[in-house]
PDB file of N, CA and C in Angstrom:
ATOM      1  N   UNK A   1       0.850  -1.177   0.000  1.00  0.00           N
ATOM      2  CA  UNK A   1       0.000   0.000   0.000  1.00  0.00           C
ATOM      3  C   UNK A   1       0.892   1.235   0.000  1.00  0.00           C
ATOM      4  N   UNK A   2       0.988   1.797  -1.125  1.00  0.00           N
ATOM      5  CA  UNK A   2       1.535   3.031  -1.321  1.00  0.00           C
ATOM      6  C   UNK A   2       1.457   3.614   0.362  1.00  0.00           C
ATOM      7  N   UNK A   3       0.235   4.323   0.571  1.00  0.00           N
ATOM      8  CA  UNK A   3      -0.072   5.233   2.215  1.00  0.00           C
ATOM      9  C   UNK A   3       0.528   4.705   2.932  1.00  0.00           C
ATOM     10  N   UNK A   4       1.069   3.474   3.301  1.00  0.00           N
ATOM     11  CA  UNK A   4       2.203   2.873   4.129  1.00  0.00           C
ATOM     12  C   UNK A   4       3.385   3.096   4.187  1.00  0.00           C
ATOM     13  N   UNK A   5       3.690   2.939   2.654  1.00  0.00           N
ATOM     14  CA  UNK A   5       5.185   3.110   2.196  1.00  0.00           C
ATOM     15  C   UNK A   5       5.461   4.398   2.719  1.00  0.00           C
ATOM     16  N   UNK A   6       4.774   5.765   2.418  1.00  0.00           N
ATOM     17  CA  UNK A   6       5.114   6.973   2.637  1.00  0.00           C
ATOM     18  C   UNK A   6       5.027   7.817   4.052  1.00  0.00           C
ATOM     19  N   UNK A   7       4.335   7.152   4.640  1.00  0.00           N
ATOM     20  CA  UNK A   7       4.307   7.107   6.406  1.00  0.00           C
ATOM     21  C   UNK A   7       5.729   6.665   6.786  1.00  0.00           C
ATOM     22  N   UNK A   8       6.085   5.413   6.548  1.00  0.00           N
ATOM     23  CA  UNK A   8       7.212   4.624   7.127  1.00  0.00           C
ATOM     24  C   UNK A   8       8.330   5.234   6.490  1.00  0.00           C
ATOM     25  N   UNK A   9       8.511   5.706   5.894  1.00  0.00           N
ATOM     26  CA  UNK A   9       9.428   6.778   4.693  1.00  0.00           C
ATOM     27  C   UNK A   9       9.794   7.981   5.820  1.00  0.00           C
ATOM     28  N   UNK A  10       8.579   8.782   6.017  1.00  0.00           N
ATOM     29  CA  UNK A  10       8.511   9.523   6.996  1.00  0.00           C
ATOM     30  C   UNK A  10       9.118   9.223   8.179  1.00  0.00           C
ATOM     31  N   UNK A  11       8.589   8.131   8.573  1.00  0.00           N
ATOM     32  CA  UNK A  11       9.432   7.683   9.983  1.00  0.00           C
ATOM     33  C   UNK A  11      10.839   7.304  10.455  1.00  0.00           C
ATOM     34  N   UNK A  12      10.673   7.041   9.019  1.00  0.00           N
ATOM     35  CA  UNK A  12      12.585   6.772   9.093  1.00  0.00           C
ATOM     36  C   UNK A  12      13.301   8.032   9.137  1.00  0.00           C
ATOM     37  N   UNK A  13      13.004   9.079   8.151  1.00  0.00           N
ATOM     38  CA  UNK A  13      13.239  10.408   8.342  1.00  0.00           C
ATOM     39  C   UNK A  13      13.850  11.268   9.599  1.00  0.00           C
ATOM     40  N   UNK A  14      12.511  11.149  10.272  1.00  0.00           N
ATOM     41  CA  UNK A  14      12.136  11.090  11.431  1.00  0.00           C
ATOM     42  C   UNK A  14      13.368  10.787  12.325  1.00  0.00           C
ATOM     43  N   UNK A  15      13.583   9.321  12.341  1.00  0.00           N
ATOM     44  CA  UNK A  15      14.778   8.867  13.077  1.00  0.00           C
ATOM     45  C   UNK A  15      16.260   9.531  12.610  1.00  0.00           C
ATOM     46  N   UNK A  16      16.371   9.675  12.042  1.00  0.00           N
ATOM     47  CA  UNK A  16      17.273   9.741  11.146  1.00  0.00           C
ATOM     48  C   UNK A  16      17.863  11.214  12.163  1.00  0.00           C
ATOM     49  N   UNK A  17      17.055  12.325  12.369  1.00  0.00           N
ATOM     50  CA  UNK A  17      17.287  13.341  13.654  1.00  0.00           C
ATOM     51  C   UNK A  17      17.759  12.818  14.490  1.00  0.00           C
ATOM     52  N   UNK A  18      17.647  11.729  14.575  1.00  0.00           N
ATOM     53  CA  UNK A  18      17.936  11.153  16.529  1.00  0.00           C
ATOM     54  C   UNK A  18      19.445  10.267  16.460  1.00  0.00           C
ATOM     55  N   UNK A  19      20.109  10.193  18.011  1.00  0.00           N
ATOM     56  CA  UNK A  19      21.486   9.639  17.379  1.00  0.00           C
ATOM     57  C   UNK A  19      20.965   7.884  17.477  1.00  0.00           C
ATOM     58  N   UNK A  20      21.718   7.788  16.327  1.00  0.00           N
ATOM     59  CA  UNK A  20      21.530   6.026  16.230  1.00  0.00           C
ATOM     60  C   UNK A  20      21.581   4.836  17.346  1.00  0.00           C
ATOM     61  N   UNK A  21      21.808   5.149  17.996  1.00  0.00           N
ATOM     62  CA  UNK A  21      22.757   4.382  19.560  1.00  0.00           C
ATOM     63  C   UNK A  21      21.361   5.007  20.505  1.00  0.00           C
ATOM     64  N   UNK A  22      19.967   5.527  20.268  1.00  0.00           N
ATOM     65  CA  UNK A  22      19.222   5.736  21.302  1.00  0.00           C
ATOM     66  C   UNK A  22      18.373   4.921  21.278  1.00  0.00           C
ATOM     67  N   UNK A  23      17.598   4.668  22.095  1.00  0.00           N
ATOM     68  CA  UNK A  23      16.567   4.235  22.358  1.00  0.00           C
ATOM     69  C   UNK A  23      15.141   4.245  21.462  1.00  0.00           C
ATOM     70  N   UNK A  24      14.910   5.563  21.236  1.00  0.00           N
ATOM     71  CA  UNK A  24      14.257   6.442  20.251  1.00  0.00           C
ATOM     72  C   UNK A  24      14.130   5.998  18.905  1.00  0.00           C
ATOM     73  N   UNK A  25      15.327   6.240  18.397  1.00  0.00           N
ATOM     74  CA  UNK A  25      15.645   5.528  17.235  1.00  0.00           C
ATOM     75  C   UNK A  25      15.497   4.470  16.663  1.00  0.00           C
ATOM     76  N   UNK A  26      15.694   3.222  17.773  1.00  0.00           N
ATOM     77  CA  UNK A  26      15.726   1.608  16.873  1.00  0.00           C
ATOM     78  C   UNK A  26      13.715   1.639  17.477  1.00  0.00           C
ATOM     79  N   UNK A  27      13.357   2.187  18.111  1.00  0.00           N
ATOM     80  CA  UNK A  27      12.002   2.518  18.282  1.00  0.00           C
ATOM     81  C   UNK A  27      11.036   3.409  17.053  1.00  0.00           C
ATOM     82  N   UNK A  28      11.859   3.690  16.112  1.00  0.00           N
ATOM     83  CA  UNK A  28      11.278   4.945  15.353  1.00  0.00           C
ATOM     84  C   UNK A  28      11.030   3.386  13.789  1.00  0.00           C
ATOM     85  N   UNK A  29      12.781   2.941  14.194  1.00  0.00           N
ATOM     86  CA  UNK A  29      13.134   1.981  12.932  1.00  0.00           C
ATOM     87  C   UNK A  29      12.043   0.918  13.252  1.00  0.00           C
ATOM     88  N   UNK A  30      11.454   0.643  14.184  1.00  0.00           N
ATOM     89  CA  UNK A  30      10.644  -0.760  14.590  1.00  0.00           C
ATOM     90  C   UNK A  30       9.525  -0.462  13.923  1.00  0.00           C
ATOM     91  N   UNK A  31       8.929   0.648  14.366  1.00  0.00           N
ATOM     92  CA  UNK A  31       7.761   1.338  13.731  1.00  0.00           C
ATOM     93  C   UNK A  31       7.801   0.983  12.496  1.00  0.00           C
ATOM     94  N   UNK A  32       8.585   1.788  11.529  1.00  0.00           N
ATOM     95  CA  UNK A  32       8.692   1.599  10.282  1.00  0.00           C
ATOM     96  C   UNK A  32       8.495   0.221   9.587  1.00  0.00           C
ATOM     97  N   UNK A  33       9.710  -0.345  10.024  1.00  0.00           N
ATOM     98  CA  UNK A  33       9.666  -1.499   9.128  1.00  0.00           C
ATOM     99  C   UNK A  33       8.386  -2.489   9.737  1.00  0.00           C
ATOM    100  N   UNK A  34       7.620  -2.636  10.932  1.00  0.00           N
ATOM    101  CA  UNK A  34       6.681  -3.215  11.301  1.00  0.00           C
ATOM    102  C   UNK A  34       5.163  -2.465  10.404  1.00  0.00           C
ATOM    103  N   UNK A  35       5.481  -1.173  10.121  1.00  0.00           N
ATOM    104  CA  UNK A  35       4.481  -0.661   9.222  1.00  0.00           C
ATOM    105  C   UNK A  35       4.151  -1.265   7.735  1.00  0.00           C
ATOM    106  N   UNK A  36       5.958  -1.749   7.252  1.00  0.00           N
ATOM    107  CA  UNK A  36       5.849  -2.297   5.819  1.00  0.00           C
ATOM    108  C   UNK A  36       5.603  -3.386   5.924  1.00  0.00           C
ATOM    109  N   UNK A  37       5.402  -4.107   6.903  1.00  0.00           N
ATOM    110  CA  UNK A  37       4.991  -5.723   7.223  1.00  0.00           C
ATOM    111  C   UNK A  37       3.677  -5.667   7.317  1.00  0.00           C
ATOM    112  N   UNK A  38       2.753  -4.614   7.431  1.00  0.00           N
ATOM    113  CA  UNK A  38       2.207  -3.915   7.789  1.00  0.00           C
ATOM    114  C   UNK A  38       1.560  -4.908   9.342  1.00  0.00           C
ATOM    115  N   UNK A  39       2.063  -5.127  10.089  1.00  0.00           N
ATOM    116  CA  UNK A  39       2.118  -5.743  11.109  1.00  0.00           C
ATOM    117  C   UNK A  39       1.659  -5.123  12.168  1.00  0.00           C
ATOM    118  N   UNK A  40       0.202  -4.076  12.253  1.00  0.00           N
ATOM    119  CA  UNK A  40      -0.456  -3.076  12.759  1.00  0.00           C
ATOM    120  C   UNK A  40      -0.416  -3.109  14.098  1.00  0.00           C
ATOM    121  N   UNK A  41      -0.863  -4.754  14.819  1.00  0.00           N
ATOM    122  CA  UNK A  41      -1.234  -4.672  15.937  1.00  0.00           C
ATOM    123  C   UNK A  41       0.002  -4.886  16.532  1.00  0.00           C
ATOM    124  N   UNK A  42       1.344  -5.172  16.113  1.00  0.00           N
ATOM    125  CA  UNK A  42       2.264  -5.248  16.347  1.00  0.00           C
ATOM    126  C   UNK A  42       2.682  -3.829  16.443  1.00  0.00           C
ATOM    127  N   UNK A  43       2.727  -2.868  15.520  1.00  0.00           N
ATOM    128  CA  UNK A  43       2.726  -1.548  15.659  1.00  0.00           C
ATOM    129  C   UNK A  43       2.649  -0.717  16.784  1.00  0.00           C
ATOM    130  N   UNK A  44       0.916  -1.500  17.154  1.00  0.00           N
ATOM    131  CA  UNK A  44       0.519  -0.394  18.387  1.00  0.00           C
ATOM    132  C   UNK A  44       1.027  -1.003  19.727  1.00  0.00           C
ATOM    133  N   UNK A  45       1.586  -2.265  19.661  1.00  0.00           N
ATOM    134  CA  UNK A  45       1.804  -2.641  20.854  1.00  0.00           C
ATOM    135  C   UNK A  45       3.142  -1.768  21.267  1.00  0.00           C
ATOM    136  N   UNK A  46       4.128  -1.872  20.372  1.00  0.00           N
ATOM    137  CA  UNK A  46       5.203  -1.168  20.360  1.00  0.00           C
ATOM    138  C   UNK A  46       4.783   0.536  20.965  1.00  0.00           C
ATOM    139  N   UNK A  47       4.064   1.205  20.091  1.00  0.00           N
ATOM    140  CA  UNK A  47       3.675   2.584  20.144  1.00  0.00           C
ATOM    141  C   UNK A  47       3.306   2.745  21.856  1.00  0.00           C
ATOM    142  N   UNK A  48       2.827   1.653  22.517  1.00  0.00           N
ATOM    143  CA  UNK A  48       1.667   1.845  23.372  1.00  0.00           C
ATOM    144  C   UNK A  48       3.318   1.681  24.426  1.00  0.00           C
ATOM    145  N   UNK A  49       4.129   0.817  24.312  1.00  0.00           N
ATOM    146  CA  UNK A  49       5.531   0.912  25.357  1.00  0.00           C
ATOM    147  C   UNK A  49       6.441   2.160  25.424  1.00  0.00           C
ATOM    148  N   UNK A  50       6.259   2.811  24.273  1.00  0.00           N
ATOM    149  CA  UNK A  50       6.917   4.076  23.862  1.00  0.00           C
ATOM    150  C   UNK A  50       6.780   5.275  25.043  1.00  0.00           C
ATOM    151  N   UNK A  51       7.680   6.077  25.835  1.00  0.00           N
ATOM    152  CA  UNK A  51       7.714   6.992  26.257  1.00  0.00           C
ATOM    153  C   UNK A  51       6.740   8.304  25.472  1.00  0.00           C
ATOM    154  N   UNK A  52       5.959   9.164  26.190  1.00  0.00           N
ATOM    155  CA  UNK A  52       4.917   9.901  25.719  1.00  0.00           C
ATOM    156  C   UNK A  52       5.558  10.642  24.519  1.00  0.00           C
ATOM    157  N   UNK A  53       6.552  11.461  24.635  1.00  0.00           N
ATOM    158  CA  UNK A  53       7.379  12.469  23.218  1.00  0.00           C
ATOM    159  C   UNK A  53       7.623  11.224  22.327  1.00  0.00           C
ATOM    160  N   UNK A  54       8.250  10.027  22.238  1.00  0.00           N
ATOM    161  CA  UNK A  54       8.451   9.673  20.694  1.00  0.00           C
ATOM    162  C   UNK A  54       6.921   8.722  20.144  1.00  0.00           C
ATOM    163  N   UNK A  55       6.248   8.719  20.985  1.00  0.00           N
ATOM    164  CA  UNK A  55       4.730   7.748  20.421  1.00  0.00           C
ATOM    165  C   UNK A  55       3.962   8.944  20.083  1.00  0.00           C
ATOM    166  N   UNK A  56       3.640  10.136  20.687  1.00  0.00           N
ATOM    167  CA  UNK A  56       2.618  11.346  19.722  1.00  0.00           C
ATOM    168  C   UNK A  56       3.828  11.374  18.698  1.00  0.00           C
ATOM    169  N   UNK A  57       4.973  11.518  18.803  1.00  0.00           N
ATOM    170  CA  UNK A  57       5.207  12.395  17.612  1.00  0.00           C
ATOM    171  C   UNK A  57       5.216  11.120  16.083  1.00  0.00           C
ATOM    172  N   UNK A  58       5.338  10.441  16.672  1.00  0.00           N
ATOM    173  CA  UNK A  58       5.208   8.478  15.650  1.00  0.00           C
ATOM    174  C   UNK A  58       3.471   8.728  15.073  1.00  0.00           C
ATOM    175  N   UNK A  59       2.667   8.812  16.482  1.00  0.00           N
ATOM    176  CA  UNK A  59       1.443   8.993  15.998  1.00  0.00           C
ATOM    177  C   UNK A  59       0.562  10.432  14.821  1.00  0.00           C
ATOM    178  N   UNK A  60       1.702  11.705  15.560  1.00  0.00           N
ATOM    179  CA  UNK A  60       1.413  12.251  14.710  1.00  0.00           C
ATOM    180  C   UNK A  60       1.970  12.249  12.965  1.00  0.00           C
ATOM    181  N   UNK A  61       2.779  11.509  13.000  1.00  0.00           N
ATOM    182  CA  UNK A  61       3.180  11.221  11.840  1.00  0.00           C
ATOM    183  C   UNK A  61       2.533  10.200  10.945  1.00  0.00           C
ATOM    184  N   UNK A  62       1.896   9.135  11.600  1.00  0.00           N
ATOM    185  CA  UNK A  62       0.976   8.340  11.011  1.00  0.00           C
ATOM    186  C   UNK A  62      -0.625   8.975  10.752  1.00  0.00           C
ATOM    187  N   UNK A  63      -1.160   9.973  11.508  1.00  0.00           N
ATOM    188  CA  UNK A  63      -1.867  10.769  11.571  1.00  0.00           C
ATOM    189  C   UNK A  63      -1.936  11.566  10.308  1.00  0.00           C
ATOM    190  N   UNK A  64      -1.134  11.575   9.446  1.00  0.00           N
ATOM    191  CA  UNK A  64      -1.260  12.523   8.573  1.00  0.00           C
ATOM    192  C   UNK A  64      -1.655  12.020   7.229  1.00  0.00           C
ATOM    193  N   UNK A  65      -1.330  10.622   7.310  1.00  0.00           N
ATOM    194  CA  UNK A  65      -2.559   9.927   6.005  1.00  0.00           C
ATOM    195  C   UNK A  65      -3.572   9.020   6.701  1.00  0.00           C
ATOM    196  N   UNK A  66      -4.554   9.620   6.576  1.00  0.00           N
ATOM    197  CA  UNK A  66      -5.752   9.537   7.129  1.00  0.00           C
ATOM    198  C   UNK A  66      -6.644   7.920   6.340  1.00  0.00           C
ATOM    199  N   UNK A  67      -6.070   7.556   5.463  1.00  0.00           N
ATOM    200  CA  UNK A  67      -5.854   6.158   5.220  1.00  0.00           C
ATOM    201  C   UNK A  67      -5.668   5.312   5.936  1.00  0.00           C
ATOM    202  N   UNK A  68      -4.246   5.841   6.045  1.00  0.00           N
ATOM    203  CA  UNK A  68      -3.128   4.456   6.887  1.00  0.00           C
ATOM    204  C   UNK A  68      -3.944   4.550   8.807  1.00  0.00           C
ATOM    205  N   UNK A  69      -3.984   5.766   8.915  1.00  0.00           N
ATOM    206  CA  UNK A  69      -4.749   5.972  10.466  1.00  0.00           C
ATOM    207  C   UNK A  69      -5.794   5.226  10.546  1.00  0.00           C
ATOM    208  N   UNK A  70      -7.029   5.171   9.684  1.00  0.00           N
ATOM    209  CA  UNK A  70      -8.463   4.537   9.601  1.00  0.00           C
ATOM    210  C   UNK A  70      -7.939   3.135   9.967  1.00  0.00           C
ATOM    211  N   UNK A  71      -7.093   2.558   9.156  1.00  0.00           N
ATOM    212  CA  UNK A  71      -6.356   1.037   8.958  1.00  0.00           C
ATOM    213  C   UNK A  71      -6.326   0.794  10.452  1.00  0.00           C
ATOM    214  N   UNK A  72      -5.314   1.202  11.520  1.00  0.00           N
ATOM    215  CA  UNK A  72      -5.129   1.510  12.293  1.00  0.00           C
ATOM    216  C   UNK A  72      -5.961   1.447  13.936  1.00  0.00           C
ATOM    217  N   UNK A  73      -6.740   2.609  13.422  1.00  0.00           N
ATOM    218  CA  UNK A  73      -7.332   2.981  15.046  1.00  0.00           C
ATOM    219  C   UNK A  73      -8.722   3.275  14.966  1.00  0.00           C
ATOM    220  N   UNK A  74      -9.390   3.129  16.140  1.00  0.00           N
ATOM    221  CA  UNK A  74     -11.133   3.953  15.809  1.00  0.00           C
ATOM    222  C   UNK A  74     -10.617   5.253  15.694  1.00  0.00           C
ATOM    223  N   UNK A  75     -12.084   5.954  15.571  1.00  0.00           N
ATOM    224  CA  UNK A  75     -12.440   7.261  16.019  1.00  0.00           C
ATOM    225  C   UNK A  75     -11.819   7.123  17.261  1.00  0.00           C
ATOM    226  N   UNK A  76     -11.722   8.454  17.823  1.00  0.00           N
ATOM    227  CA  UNK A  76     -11.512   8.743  18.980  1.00  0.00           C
ATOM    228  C   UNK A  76     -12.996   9.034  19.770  1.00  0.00           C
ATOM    229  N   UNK A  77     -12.676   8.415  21.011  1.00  0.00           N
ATOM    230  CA  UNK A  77     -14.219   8.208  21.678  1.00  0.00           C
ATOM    231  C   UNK A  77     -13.934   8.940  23.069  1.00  0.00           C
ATOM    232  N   UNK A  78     -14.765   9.924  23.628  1.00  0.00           N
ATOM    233  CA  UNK A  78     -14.638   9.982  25.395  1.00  0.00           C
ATOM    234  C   UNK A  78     -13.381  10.778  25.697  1.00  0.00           C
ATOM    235  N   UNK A  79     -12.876  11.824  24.935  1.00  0.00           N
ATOM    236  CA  UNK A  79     -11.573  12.230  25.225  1.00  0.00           C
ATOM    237  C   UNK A  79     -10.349  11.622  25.080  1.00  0.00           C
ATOM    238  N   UNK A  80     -10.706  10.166  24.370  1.00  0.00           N
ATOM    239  CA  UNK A  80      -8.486   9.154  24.591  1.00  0.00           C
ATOM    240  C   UNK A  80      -8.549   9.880  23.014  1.00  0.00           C
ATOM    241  N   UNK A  81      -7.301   9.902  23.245  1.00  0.00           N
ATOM    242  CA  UNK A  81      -6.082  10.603  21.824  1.00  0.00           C
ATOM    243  C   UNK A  81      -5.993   8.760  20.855  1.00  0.00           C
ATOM    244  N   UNK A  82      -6.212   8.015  21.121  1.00  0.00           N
ATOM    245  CA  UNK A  82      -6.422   6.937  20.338  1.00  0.00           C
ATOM    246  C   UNK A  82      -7.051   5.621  20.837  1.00  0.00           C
ATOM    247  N   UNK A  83      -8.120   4.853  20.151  1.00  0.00           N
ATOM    248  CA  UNK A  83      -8.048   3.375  20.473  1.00  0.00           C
ATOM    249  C   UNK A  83      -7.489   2.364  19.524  1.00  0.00           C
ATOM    250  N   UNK A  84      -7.171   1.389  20.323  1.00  0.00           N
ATOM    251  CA  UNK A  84      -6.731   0.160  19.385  1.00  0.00           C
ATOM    252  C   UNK A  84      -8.105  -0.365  18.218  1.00  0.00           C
ATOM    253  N   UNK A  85      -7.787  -0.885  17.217  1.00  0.00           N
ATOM    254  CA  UNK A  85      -9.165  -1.685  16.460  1.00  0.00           C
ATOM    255  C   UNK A  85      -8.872  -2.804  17.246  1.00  0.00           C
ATOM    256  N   UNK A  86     -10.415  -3.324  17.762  1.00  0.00           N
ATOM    257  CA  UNK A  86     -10.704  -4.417  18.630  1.00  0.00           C
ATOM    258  C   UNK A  86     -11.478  -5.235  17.595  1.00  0.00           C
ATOM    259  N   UNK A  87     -11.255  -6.382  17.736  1.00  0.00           N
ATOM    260  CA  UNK A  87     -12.061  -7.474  17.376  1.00  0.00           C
ATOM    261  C   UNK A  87     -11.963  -7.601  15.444  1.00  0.00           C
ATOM    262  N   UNK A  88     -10.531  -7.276  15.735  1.00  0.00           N
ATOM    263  CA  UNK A  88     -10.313  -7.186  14.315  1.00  0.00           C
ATOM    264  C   UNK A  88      -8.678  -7.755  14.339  1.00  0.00           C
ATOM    265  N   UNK A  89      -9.024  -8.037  12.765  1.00  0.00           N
ATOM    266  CA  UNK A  89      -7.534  -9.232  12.649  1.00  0.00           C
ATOM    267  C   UNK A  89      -6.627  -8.147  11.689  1.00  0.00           C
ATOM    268  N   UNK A  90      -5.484  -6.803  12.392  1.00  0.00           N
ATOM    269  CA  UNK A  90      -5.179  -5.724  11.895  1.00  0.00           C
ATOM    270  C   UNK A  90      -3.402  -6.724  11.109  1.00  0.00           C
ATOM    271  N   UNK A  91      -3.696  -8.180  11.315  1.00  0.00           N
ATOM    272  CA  UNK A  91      -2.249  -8.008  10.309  1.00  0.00           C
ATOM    273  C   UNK A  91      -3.034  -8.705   9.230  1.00  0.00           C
ATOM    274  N   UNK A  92      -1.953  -7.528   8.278  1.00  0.00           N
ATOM    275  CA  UNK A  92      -1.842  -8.079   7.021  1.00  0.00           C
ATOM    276  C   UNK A  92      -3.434  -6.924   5.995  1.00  0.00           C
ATOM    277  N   UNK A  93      -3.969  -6.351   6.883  1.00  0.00           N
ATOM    278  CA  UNK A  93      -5.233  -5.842   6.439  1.00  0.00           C
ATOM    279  C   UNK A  93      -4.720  -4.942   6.225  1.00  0.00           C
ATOM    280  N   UNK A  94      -5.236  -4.550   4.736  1.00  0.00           N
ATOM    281  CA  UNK A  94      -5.152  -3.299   4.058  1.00  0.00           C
ATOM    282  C   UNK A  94      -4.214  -3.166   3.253  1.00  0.00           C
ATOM    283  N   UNK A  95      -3.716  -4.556   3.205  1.00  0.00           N
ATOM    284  CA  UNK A  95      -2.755  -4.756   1.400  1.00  0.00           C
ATOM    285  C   UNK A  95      -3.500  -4.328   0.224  1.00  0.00           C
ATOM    286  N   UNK A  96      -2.814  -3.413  -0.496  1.00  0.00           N
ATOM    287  CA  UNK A  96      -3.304  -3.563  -2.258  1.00  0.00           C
ATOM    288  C   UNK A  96      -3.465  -4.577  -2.962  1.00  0.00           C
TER     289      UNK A  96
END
């Protein structure tokens, strides 16, 4: 899925600011390449261990194709900044 490719593109980017040897970083790279697997729920589990500054700024970066986000997460319900998709089988969904 193209909207994948260019998210995870982004994210690498992204890392690419940060020094290689952090924490941050092989966290930014996990993202990514778990995005091109598109290995979602694997994604958020990762996102959800993430310290608050590098998971918004991961999220806001996935946030910005509103595609790849839908794939992803509900609506936002009750004030949370995200939910997981429940009762749904998120690997592998949403291949071209």
């Amino acid at each position: 899925m193209k909207h994948i490719n260019t998210i995870s593109k982004k994210i690498v980017k992204e890392a690419k600011t940060l020094h290689p040897d952090s924490i941050d970083y092989q966290s930014y790279i996990s993202v990514a390449d778990l995005l091109e697997e598109h290995q979602f729920t694997a994604v958020q589990i990762v996102l959800d261990g993430l310290d608050s500054s590098p998971r918004e700024n991961i999220l806001s970066i996935i946030s910005e194709d509103e595609k790849v986000w839908n794939i992803m997460f509900e609506p936002l319900e009750d004030g949370q900044y995200l939910q997981m998709k429940v009762n749904k089988d998120l690997t592998n969904s949403g291949r071209a």
